[in-house]
N, C-alpha and C. Protein backbone atom coordinates (compact mmCIF):
# COMPACT_ATOMS: atom_id res chain seq x y z
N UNK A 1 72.58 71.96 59.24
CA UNK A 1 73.33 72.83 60.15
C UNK A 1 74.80 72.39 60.18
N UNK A 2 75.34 73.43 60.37
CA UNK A 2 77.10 73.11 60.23
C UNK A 2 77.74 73.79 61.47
N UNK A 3 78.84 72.74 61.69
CA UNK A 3 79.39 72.92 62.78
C UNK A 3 80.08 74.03 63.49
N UNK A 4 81.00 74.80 61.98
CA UNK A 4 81.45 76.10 62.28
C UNK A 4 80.71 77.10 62.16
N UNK A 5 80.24 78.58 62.80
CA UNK A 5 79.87 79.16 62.41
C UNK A 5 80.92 80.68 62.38
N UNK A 6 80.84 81.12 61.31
CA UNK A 6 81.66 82.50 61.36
C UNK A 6 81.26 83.56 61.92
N UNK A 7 79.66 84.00 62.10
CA UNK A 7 79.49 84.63 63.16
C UNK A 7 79.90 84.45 64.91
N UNK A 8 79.61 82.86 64.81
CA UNK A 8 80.02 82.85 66.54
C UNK A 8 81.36 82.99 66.69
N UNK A 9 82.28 82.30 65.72
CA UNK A 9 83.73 82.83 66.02
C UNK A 9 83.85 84.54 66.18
N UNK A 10 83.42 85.52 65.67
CA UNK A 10 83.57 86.67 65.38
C UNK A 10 83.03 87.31 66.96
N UNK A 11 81.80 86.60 67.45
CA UNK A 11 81.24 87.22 68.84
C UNK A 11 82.56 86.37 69.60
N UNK A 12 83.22 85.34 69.68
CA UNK A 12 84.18 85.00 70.64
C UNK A 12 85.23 85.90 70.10
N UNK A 13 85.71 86.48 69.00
CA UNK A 13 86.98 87.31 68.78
C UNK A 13 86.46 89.03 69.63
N UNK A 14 85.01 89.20 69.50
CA UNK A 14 84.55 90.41 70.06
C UNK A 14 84.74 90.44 71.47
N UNK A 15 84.47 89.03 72.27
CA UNK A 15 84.52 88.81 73.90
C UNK A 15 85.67 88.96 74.23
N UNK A 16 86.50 88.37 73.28
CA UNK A 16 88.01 88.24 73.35
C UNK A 16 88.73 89.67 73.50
N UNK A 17 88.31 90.49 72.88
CA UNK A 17 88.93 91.85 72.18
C UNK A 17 87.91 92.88 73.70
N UNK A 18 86.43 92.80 74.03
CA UNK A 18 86.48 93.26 75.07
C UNK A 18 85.80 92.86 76.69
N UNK A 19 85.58 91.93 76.48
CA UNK A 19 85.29 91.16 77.71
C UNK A 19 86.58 90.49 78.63
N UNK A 20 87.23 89.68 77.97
CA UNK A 20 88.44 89.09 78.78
C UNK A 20 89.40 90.05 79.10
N UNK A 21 89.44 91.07 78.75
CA UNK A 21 90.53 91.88 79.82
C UNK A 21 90.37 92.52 80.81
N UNK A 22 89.01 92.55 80.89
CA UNK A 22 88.34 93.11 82.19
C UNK A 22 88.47 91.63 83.54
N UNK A 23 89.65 90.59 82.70
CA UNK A 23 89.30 89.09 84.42
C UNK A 23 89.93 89.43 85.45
N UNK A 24 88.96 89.39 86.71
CA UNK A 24 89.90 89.60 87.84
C UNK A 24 91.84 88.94 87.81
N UNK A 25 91.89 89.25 88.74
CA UNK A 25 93.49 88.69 88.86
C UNK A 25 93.40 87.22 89.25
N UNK A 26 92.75 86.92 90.63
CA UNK A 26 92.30 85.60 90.87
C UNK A 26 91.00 85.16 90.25
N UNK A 27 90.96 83.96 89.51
CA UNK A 27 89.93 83.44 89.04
C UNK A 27 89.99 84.04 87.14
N UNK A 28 91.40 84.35 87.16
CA UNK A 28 91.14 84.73 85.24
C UNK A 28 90.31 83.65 84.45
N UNK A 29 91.18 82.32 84.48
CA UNK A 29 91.13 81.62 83.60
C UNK A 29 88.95 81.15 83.95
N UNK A 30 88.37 80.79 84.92
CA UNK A 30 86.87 81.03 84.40
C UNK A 30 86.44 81.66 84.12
N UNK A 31 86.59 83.20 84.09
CA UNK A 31 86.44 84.29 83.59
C UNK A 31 86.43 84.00 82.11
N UNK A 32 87.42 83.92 81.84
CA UNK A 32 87.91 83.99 80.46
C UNK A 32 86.95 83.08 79.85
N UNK A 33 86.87 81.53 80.39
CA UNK A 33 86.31 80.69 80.17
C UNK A 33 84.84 80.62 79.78
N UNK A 34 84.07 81.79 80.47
CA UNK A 34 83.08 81.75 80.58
C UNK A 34 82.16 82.14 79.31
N UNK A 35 82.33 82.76 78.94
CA UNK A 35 81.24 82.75 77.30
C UNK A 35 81.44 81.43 76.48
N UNK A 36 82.32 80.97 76.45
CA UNK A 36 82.27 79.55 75.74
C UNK A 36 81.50 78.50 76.50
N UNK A 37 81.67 78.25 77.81
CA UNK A 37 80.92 77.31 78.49
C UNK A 37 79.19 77.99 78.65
N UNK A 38 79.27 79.18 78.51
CA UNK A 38 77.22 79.57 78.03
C UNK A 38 77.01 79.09 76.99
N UNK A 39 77.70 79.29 75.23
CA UNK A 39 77.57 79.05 74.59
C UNK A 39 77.02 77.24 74.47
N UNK A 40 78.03 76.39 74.90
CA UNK A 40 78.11 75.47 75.16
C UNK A 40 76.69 74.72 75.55
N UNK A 41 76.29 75.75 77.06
CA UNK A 41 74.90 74.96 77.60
C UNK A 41 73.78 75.35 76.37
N UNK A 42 73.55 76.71 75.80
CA UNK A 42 72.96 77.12 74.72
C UNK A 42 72.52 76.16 73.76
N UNK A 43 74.06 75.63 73.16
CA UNK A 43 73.66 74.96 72.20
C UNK A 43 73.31 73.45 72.38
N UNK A 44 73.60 72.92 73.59
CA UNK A 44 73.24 71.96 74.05
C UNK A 44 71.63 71.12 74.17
N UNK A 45 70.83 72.83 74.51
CA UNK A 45 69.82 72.77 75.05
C UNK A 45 69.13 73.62 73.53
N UNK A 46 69.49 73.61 72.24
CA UNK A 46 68.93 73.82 71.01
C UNK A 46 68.88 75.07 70.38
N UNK A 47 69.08 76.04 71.43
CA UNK A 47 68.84 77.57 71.19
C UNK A 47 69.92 77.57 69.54
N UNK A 48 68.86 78.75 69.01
CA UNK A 48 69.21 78.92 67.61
C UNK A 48 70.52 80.11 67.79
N UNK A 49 71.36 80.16 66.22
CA UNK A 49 72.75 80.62 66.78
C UNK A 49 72.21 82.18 67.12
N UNK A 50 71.28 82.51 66.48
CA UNK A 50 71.22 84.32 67.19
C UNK A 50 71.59 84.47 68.32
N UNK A 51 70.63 83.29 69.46
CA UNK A 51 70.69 83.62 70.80
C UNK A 51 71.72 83.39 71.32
N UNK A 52 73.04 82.16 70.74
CA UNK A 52 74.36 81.58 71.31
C UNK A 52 74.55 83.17 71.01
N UNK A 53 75.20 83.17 69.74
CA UNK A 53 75.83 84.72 69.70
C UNK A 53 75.43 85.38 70.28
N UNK A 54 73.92 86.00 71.07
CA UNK A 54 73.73 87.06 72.12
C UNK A 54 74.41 86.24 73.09
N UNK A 55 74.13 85.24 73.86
CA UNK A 55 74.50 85.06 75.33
C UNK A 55 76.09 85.30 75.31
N UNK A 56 76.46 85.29 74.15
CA UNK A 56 78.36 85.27 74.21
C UNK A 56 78.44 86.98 74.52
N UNK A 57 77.77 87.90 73.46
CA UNK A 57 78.04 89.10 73.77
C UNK A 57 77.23 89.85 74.66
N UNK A 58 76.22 89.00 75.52
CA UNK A 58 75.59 89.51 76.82
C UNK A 58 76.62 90.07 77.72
N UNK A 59 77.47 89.23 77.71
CA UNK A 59 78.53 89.38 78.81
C UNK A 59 79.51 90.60 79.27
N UNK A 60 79.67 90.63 77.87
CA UNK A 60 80.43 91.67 77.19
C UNK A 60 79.84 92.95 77.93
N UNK A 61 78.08 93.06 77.69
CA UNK A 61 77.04 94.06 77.84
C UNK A 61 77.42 94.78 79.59
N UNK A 62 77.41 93.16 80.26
CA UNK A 62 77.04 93.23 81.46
C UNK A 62 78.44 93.80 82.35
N UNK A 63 79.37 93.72 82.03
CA UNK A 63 81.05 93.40 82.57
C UNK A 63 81.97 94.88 82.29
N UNK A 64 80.82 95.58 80.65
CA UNK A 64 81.92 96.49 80.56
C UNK A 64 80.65 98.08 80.38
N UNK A 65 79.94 98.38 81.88
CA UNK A 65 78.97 99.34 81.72
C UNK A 65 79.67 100.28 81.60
N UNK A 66 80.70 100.96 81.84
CA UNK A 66 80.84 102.19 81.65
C UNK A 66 81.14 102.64 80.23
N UNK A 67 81.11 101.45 79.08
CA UNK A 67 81.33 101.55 77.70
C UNK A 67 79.92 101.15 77.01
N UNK A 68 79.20 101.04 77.83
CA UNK A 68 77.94 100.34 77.16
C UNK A 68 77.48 100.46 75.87
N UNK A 69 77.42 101.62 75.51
CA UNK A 69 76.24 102.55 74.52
C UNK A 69 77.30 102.47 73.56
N UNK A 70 78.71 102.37 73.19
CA UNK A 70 79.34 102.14 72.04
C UNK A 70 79.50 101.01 71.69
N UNK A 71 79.47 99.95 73.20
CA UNK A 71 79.54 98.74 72.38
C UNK A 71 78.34 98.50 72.04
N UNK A 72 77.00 98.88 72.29
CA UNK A 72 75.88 98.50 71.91
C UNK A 72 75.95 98.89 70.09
N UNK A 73 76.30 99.53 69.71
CA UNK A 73 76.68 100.47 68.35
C UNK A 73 77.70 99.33 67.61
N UNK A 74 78.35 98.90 68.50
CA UNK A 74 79.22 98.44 67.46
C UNK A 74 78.77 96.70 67.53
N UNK A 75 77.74 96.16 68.48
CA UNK A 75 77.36 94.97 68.38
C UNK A 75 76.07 95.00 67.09
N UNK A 76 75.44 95.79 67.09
CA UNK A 76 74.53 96.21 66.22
C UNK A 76 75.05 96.27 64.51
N UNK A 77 76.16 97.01 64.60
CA UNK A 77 76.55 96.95 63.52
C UNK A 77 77.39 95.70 62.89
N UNK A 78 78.11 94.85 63.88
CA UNK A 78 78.52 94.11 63.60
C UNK A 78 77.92 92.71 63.04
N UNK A 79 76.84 92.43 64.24
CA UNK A 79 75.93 91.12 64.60
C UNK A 79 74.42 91.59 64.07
N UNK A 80 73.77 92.60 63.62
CA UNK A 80 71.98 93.11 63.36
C UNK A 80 71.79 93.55 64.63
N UNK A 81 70.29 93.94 64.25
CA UNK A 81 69.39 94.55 65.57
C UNK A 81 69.30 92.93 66.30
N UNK A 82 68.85 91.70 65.74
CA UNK A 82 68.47 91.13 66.59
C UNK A 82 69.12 90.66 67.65
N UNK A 83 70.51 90.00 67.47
CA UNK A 83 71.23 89.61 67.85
C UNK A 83 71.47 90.90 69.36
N UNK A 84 71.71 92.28 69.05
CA UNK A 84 71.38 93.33 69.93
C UNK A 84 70.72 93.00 70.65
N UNK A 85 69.23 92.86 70.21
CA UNK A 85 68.02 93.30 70.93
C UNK A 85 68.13 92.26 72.08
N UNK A 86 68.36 91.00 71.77
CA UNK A 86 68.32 89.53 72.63
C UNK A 86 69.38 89.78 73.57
N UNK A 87 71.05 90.71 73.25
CA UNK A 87 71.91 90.83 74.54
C UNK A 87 71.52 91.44 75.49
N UNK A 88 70.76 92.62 74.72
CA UNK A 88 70.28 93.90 76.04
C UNK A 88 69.39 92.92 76.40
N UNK A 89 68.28 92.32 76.71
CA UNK A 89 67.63 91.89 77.20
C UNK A 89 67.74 90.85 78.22
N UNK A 90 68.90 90.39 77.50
CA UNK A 90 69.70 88.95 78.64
C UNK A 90 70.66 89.95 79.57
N UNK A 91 70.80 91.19 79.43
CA UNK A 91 71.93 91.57 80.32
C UNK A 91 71.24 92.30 81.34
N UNK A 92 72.18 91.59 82.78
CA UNK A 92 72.03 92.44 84.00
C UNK A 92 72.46 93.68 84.32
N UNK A 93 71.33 94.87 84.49
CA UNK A 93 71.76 96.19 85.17
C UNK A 93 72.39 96.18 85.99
N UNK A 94 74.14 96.10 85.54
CA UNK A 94 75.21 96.13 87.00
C UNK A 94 75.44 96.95 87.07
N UNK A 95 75.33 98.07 86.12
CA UNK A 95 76.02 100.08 86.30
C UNK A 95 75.01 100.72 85.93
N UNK A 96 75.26 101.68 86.59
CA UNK A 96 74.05 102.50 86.58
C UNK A 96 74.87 103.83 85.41
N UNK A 97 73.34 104.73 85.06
CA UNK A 97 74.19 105.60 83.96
C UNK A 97 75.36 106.33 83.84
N UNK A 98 75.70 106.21 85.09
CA UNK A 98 77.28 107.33 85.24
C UNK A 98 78.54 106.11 85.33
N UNK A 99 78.03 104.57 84.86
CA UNK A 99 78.93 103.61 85.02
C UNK A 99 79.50 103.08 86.24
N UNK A 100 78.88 103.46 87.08
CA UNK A 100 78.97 103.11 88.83
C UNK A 100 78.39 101.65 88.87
N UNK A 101 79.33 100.65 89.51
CA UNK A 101 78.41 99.58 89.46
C UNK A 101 77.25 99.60 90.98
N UNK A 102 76.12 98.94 90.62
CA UNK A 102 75.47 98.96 91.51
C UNK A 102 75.50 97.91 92.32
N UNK A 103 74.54 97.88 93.26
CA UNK A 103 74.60 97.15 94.78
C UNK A 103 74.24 95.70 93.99
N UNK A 104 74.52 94.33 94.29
CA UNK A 104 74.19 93.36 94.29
C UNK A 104 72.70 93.14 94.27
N UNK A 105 72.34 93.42 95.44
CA UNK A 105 70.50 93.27 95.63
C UNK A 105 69.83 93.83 94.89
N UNK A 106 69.81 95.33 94.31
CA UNK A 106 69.07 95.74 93.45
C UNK A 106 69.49 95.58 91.95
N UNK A 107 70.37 95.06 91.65
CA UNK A 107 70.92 94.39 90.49
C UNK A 107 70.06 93.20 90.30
N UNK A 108 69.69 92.15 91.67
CA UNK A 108 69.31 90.84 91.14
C UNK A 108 67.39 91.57 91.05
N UNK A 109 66.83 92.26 92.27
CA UNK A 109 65.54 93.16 92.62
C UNK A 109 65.24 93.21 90.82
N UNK A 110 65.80 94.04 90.15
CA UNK A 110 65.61 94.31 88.81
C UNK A 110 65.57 93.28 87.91
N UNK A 111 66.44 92.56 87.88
CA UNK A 111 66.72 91.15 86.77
C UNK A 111 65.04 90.39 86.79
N UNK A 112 64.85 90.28 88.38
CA UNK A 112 63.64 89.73 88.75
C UNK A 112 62.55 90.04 87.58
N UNK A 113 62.35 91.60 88.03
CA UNK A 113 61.00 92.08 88.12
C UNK A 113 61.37 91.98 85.76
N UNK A 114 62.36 92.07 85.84
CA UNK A 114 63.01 92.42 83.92
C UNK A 114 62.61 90.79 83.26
N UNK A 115 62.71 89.56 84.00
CA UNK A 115 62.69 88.01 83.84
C UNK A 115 60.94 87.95 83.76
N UNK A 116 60.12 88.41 83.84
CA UNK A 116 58.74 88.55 84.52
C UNK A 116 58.37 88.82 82.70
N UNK A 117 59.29 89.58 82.49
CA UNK A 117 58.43 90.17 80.74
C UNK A 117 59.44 89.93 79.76
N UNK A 118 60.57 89.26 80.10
CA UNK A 118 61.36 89.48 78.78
C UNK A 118 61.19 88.68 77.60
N UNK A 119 62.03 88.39 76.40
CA UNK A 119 61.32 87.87 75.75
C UNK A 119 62.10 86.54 75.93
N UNK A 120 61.75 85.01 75.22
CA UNK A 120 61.91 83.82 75.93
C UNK A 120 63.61 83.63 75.49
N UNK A 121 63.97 84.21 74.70
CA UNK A 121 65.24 83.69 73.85
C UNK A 121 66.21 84.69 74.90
N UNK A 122 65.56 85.72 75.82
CA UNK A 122 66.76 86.14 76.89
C UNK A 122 66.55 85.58 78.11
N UNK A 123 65.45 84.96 78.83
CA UNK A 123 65.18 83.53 79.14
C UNK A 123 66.48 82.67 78.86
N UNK A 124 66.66 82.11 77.75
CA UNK A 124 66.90 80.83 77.66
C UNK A 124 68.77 81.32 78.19
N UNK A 125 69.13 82.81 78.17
CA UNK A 125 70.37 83.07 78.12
C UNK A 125 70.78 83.15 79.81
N UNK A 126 69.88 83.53 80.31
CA UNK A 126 70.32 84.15 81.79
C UNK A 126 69.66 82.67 82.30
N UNK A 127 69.11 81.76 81.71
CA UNK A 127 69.26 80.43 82.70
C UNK A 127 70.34 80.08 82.30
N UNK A 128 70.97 79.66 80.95
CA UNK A 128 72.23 79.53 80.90
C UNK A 128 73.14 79.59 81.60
N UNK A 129 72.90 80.83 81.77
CA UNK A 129 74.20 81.82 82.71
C UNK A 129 74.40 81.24 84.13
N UNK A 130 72.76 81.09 84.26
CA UNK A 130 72.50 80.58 85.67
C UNK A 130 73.29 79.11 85.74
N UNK A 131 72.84 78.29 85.13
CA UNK A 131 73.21 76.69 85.17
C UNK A 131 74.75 76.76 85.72
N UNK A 132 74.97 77.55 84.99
CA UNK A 132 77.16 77.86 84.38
C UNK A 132 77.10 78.68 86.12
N UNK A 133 76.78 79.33 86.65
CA UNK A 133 77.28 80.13 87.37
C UNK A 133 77.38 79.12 89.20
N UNK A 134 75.58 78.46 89.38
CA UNK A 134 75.30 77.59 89.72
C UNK A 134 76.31 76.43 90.03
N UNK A 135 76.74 75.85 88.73
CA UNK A 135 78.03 74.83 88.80
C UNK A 135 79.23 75.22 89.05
N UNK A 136 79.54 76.18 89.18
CA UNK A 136 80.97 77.01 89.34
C UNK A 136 80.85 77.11 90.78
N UNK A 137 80.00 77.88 91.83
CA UNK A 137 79.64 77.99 92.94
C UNK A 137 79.79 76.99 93.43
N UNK A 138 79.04 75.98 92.99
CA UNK A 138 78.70 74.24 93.56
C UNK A 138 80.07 73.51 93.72
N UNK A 139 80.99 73.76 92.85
CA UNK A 139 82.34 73.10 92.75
C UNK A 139 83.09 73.73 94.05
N UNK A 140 83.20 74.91 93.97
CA UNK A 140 83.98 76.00 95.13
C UNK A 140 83.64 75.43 96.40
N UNK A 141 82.16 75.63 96.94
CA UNK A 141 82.03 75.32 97.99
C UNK A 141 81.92 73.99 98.09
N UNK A 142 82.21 72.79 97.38
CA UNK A 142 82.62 71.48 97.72
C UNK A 142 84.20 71.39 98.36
N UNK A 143 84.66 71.78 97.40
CA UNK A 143 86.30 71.91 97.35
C UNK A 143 87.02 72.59 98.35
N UNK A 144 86.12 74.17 98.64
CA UNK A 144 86.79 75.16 99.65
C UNK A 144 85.79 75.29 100.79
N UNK A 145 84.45 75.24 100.86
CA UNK A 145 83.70 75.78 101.79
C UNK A 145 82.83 76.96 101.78
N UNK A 146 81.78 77.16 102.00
CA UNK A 146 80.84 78.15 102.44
C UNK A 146 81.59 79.32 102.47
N UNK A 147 82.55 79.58 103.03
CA UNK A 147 83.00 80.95 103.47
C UNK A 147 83.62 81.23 101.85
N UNK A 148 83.71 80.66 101.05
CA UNK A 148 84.76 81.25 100.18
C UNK A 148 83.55 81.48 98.28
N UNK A 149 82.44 81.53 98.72
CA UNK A 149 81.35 82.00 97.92
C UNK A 149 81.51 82.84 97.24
N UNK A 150 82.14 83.95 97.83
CA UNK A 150 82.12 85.24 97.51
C UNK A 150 83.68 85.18 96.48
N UNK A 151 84.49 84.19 96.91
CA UNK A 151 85.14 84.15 95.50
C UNK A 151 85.02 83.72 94.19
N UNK A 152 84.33 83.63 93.93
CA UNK A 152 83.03 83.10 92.74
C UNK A 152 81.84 84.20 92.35
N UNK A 153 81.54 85.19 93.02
CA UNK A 153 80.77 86.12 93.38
C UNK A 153 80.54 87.03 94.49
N UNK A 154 79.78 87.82 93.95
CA UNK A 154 79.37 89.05 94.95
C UNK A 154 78.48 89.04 96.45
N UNK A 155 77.85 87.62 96.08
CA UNK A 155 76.68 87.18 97.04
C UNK A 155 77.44 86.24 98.26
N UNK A 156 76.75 86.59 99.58
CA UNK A 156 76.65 85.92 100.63
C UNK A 156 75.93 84.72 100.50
N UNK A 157 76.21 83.35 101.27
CA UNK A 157 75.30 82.27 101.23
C UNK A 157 73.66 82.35 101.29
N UNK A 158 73.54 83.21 102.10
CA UNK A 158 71.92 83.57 102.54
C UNK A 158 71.47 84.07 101.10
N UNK A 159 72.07 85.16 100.66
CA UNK A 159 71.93 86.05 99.13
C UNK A 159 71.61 84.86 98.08
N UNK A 160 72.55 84.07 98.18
CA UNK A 160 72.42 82.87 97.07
C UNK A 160 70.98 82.58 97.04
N UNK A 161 71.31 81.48 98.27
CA UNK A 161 70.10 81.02 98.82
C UNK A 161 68.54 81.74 97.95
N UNK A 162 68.79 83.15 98.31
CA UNK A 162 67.56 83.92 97.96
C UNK A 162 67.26 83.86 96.58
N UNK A 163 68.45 83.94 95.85
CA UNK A 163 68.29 84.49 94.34
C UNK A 163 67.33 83.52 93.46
N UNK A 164 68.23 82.17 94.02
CA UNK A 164 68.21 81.04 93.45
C UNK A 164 66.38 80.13 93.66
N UNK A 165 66.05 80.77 94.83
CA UNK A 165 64.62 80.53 95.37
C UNK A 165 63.61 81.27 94.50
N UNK A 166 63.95 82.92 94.43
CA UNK A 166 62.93 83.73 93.87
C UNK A 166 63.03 83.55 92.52
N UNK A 167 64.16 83.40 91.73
CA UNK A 167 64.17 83.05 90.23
C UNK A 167 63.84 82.03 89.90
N UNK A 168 63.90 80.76 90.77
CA UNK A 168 63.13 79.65 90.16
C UNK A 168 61.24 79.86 90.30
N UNK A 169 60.85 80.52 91.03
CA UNK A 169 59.58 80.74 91.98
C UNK A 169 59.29 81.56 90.47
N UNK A 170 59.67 82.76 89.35
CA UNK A 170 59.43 83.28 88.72
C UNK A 170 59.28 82.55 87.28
N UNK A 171 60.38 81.81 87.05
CA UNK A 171 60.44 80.95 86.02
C UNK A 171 58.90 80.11 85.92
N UNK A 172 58.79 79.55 86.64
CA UNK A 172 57.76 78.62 86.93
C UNK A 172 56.59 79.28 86.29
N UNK A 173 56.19 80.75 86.32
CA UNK A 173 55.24 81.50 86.21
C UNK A 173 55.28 82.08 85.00
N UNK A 174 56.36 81.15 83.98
CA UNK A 174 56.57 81.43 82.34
C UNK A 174 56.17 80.53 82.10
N UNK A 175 54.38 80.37 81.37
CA UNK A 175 54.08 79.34 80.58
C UNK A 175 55.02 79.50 79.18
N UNK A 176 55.11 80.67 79.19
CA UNK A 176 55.40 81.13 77.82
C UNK A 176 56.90 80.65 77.52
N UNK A 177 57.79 80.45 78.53
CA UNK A 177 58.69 79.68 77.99
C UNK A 177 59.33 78.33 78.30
N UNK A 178 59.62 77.54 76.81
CA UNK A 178 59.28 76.09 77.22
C UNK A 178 60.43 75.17 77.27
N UNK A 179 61.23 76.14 78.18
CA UNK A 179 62.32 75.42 77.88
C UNK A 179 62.69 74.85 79.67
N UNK A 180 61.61 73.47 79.88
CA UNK A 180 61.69 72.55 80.97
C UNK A 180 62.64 71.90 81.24
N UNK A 181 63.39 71.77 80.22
CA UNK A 181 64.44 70.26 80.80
C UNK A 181 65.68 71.65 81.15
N UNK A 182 65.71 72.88 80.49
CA UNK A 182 66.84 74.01 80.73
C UNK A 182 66.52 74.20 82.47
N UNK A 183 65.18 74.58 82.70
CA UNK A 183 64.59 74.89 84.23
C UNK A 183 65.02 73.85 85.06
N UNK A 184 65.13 72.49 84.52
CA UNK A 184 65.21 71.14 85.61
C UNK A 184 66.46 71.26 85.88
N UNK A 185 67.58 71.29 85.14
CA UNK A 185 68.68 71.32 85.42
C UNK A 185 69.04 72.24 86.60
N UNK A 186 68.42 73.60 86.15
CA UNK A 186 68.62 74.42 87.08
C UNK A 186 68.21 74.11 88.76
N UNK A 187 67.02 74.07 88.41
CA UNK A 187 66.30 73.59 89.84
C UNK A 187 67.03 72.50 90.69
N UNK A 188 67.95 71.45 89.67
CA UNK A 188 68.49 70.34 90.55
C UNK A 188 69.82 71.00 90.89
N UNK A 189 70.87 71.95 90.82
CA UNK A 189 71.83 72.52 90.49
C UNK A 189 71.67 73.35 91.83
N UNK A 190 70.60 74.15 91.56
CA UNK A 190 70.84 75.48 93.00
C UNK A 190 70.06 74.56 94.03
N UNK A 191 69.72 73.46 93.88
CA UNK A 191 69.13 72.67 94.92
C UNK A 191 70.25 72.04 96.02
N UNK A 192 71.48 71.12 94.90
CA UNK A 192 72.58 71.06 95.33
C UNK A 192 73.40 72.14 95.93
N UNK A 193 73.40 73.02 95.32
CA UNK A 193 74.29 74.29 95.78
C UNK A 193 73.79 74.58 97.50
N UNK A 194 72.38 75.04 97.19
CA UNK A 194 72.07 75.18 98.46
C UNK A 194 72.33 73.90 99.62
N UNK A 195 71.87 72.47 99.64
CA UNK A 195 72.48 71.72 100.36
C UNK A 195 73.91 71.59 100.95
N UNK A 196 74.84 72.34 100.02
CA UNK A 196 76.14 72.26 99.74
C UNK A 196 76.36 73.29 101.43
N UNK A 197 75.74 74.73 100.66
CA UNK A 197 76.26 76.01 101.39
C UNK A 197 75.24 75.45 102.76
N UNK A 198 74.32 75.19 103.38
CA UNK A 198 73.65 74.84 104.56
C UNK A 198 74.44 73.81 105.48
N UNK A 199 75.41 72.70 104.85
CA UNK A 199 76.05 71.70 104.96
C UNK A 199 77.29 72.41 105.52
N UNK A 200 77.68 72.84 104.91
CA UNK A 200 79.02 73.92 105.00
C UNK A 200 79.14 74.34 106.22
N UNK A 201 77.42 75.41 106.60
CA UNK A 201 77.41 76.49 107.54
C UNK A 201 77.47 75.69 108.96
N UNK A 202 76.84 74.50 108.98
CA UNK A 202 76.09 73.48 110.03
C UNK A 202 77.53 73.37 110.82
């Protein structure tokens, strides 16, 4: 195995070209940051490059719904079906078909019930995501406090709290995927987080 790969550069020139211009105003630079640091936990934790390259252009999937269905066309053509098949699957229903983003709760309601059957290699992407998102949160509310959560995300402390409870509670119930030491991290991560945000509220 070799260090460079020309496909993954090509999914970071694709994130580059349409994911990063969609970064808020405050908080660009993790924004921006963020498909490289998935990639990062990905390859850390062994995932083969198909799935790095999906979790890079998951993002892409998830960030720019009201373009969905062309970039799906042009990830396909660019990267194969598989590489496709593994983003749609790692990506969260944030817009609905008219490109409206949807409510938070039934965004995560769905991911849930979608994590229950997917296949393990979009698993291994949306814990990723999780770990990365998890540690970003965890830093904020050390640094700033409970109240400022929601600059990091869409979710209330309680919301967290929830997500982070029912998705580990689901994981658990994947013999089928074996990626334990990816789950531990997690589990010790939103464990902290939550201590963090309860600590905060007290």
């Amino acid at each position: 195995m070799h260090g460079y790969s020309d496909r993954l550069h090509h999914a970071f020139s694709f994130a580059a070209k349409h994911y990063a211009p969609r970064a808020p105003a405050s908080g660009a630079a993790e924004f921006i940051a963020h498909p490289g640091n998935l990639a990062v936990i990905l390859a850390r934790y062994g995932a083969d490059l198909a799935t790095v390259e999906a979790g890079v252009l998951h993002l892409v999937l998830e960030e720019c719904g009201e373009h969905r269905a062309s970039l799906e066309r042009k990830i396909g053509a660019k990267f194969g079906p598989v590489v496709l098949a593994i983003a749609r699957d790692a990506a969260e229903p944030r817009y609905d078909e008219r490109g409206t983003e949807r409510p938070w709760r039934a965004v995560k309601l769905d991911m849930l019930a979608h994590l229950a059957v997917a296949e393990p290699r979009a698993i291994d992407i949306c814990v990723a995501d999780e770990i990365h998102a998890s540690g970003v949160t965890l830093t904020a509310v050390r640094r700033l406090g409970s109240e400022y959560v929601r600059t990091v995300g869409s979710a209330s402390s309680a919301q967290t709290i929830w997500w982070y409870r029912s998705l580990l509670e689901l994981l658990e119930e994947r013999p089928d995927w074996p990626r334990t030491e990816m789950l531990g991290e997690l589990r010790m991560l939103s464990a902290d987080l939550v201590r963090a945000l309860r600590a905060h509220e007290d």
